[in-house]
Protein backbone atom coordinates (compact mmCIF):
# COMPACT_ATOMS: atom_id res chain seq x y z
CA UNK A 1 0.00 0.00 0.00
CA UNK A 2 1.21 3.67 -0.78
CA UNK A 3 1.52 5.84 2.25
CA UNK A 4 -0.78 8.50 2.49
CA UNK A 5 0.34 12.41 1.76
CA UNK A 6 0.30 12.63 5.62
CA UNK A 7 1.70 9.74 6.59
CA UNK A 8 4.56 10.96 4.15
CA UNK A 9 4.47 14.61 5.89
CA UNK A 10 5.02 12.69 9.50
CA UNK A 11 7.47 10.12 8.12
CA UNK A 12 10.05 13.31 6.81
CA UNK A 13 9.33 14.83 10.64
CA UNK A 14 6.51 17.64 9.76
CA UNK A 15 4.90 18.95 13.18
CA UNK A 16 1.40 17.96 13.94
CA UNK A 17 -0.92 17.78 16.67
CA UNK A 18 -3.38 14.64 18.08
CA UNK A 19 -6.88 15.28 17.45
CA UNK A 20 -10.06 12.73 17.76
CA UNK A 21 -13.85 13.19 17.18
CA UNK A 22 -16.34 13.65 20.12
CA UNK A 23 -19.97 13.93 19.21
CA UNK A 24 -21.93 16.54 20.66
CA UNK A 25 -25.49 15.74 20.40
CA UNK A 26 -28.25 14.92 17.95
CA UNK A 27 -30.00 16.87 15.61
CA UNK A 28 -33.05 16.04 13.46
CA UNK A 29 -33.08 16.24 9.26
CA UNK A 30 -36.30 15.47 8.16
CA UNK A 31 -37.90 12.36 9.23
CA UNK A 32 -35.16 9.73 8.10
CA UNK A 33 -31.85 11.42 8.64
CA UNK A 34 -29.92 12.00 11.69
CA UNK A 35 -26.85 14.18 11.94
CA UNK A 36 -24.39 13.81 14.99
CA UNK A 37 -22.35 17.14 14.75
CA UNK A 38 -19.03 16.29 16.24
CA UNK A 39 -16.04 18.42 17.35
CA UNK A 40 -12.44 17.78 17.52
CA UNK A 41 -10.38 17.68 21.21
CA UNK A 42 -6.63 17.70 21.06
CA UNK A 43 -3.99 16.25 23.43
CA UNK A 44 -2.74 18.63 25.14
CA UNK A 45 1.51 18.71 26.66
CA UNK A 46 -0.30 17.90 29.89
CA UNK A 47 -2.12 14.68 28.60
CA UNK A 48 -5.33 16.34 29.14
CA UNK A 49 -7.80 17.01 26.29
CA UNK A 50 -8.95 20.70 24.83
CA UNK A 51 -11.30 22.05 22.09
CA UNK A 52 -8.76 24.70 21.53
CA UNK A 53 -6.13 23.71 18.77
CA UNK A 54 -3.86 26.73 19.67
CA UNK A 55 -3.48 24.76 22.77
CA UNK A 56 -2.47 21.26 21.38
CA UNK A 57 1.09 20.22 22.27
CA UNK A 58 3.06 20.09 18.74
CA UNK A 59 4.40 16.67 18.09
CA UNK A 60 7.39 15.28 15.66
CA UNK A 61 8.25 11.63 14.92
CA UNK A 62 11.67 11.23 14.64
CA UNK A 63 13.28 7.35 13.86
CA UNK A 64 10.04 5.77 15.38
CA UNK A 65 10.13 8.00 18.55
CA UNK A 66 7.60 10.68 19.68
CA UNK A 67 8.97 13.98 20.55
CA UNK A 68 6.79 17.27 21.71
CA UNK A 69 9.87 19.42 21.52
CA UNK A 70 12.74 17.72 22.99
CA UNK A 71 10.66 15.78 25.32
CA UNK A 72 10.42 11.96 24.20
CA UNK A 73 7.25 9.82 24.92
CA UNK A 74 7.82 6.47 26.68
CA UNK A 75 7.52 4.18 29.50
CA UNK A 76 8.86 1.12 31.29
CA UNK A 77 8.48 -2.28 31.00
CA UNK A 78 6.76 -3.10 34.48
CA UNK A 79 4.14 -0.29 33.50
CA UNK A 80 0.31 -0.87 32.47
CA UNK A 81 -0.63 2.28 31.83
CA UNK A 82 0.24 6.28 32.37
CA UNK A 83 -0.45 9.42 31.19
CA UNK A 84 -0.25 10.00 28.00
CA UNK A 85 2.35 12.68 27.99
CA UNK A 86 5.95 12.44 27.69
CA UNK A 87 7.98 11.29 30.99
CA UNK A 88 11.30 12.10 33.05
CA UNK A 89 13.48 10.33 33.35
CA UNK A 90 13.19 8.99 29.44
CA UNK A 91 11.58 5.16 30.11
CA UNK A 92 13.20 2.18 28.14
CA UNK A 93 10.60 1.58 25.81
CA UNK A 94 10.33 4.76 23.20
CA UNK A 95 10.12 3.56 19.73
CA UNK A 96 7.72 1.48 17.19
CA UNK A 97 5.99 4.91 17.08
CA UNK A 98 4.05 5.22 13.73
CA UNK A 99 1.16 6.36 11.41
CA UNK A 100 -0.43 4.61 8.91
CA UNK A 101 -3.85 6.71 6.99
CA UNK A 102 -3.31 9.68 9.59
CA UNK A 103 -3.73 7.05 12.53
CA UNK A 104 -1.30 7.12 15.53
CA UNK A 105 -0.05 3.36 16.58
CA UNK A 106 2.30 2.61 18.96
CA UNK A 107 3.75 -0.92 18.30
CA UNK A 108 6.08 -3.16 21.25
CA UNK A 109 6.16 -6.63 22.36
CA UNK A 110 6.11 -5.97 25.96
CA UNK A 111 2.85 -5.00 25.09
CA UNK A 112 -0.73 -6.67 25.46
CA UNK A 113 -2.03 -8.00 21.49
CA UNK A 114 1.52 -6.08 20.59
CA UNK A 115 0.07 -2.29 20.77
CA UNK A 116 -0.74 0.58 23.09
CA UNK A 117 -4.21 1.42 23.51
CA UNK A 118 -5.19 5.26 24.01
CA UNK A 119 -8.22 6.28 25.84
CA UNK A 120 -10.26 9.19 27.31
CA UNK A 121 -11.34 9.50 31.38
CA UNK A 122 -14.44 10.78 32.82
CA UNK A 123 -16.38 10.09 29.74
CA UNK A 124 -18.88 13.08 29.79
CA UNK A 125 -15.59 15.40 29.59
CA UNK A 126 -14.66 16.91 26.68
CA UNK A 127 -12.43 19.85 28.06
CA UNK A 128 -9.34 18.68 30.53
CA UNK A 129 -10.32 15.38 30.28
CA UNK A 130 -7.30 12.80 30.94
CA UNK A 131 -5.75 10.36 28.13
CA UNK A 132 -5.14 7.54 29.12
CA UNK A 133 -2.25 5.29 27.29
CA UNK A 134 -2.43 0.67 28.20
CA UNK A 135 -0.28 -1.06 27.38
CA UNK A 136 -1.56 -3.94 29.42
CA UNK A 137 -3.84 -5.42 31.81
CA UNK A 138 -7.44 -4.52 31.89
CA UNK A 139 -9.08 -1.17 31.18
CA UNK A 140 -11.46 0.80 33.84
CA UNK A 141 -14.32 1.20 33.01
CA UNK A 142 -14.17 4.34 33.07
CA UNK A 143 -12.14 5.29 30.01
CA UNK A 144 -13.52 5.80 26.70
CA UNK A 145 -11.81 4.18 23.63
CA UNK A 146 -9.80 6.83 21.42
CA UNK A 147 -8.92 6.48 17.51
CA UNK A 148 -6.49 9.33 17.37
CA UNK A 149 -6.25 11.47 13.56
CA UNK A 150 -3.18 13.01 12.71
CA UNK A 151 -3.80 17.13 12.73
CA UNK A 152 -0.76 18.61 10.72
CA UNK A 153 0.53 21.81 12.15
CA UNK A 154 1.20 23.18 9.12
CA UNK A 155 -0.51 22.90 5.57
CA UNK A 156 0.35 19.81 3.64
CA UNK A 157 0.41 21.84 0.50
CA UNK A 158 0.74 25.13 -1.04
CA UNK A 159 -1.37 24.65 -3.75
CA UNK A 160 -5.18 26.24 -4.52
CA UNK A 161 -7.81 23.67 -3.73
CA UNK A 162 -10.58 23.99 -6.12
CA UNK A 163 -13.69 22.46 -4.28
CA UNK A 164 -16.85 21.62 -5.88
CA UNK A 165 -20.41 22.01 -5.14
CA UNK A 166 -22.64 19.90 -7.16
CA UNK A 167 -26.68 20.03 -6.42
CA UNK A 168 -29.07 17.42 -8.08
CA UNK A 169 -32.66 17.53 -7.81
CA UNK A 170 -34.01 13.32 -7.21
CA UNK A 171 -37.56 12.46 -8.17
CA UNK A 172 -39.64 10.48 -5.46
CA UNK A 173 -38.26 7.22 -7.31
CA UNK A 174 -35.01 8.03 -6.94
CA UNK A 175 -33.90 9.42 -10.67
CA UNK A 176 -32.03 12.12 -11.41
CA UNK A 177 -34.40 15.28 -12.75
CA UNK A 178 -31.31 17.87 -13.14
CA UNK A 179 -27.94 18.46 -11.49
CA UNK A 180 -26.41 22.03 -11.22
């Protein structure tokens, strides 16, 4: 499989920031379609969570390792889970840091099913809420499963984007009348 533009952008070191979706409530579309607005909550240098991008710690993969400035994410062996912020003194385990499709994984042996698992404590919080990273044992059940995105910091490109708004009008039986 090819790697995707920002798994390439990641790969060659480009800054970016840890963002995941939280939905924020349902709203009615008609009588068959539901919406579930969502918003996007960063990791903050803390480990906490924040609606506020200008507040998201900026991160760097560098050889496998994950840096926010020129503090390196790890832990030690004997650990289940911590914090997910980067720790002093630097832990033993601090590599098989990757992305594959804009997705965060953090790969190890000395790990449960051989990968971290990141999660989000209380539930109902979006702002300062805690991630959580396992790496083994059981979960509480009080964290909420997290599927992290990849947020570049900076633009991926410098060229125009041309988007495209296309509006058809469908008869009752589903055809096509016109398309604008």
């Amino acid at each position: 499989m090819q790697p995707t533009p920002i798994d390439e952008y990641i790969s060659a070191g480009g800054p970016f920031n840890l963002a995941f979706e939280i939905p924020i409530g349902f709203r009615r579309r008609g009588k068959r379609q539901a919406i579930t607005p969502i918003t996007l909550a960063y990791v903050q240098a803390n480990g906490n969570t924040t609606t506020n991008r200008l507040l998201a710690v900026d991160l760097h993969l560098r050889n496998g390792e994950l840096w926010a400035g020129s503090e390196k994410y790890s832990t030690q062996p004997e650990i289940d889970s911590q914090p997910f912020t980067a720790i002093s003194p630097v832990g033993l385990i601090t590599t098989n840091i990757s992305t594959s499709f804009g997705r965060l994984f953090w790969n190890n042996t000395a790990f449960d099913g051989g990968a971290a698992s990141f999660y989000r404590e209380p539930p109902d919080q979006i702002e300062n809420a805690r991630i959580v990273i396992k790496f083994r044992g059981p979960s509480s059940l009080s964290w909420v499963p997290l599927d992290f995105v990849i947020d570049p910091s900076e633009p991926l490109s410098q060229d125009p984007v041309i988007i495209l708004v296309l509006t058809f009008r469908i008869s009752p039986s589903g055809y096509i009348l016109y398309g604008i």
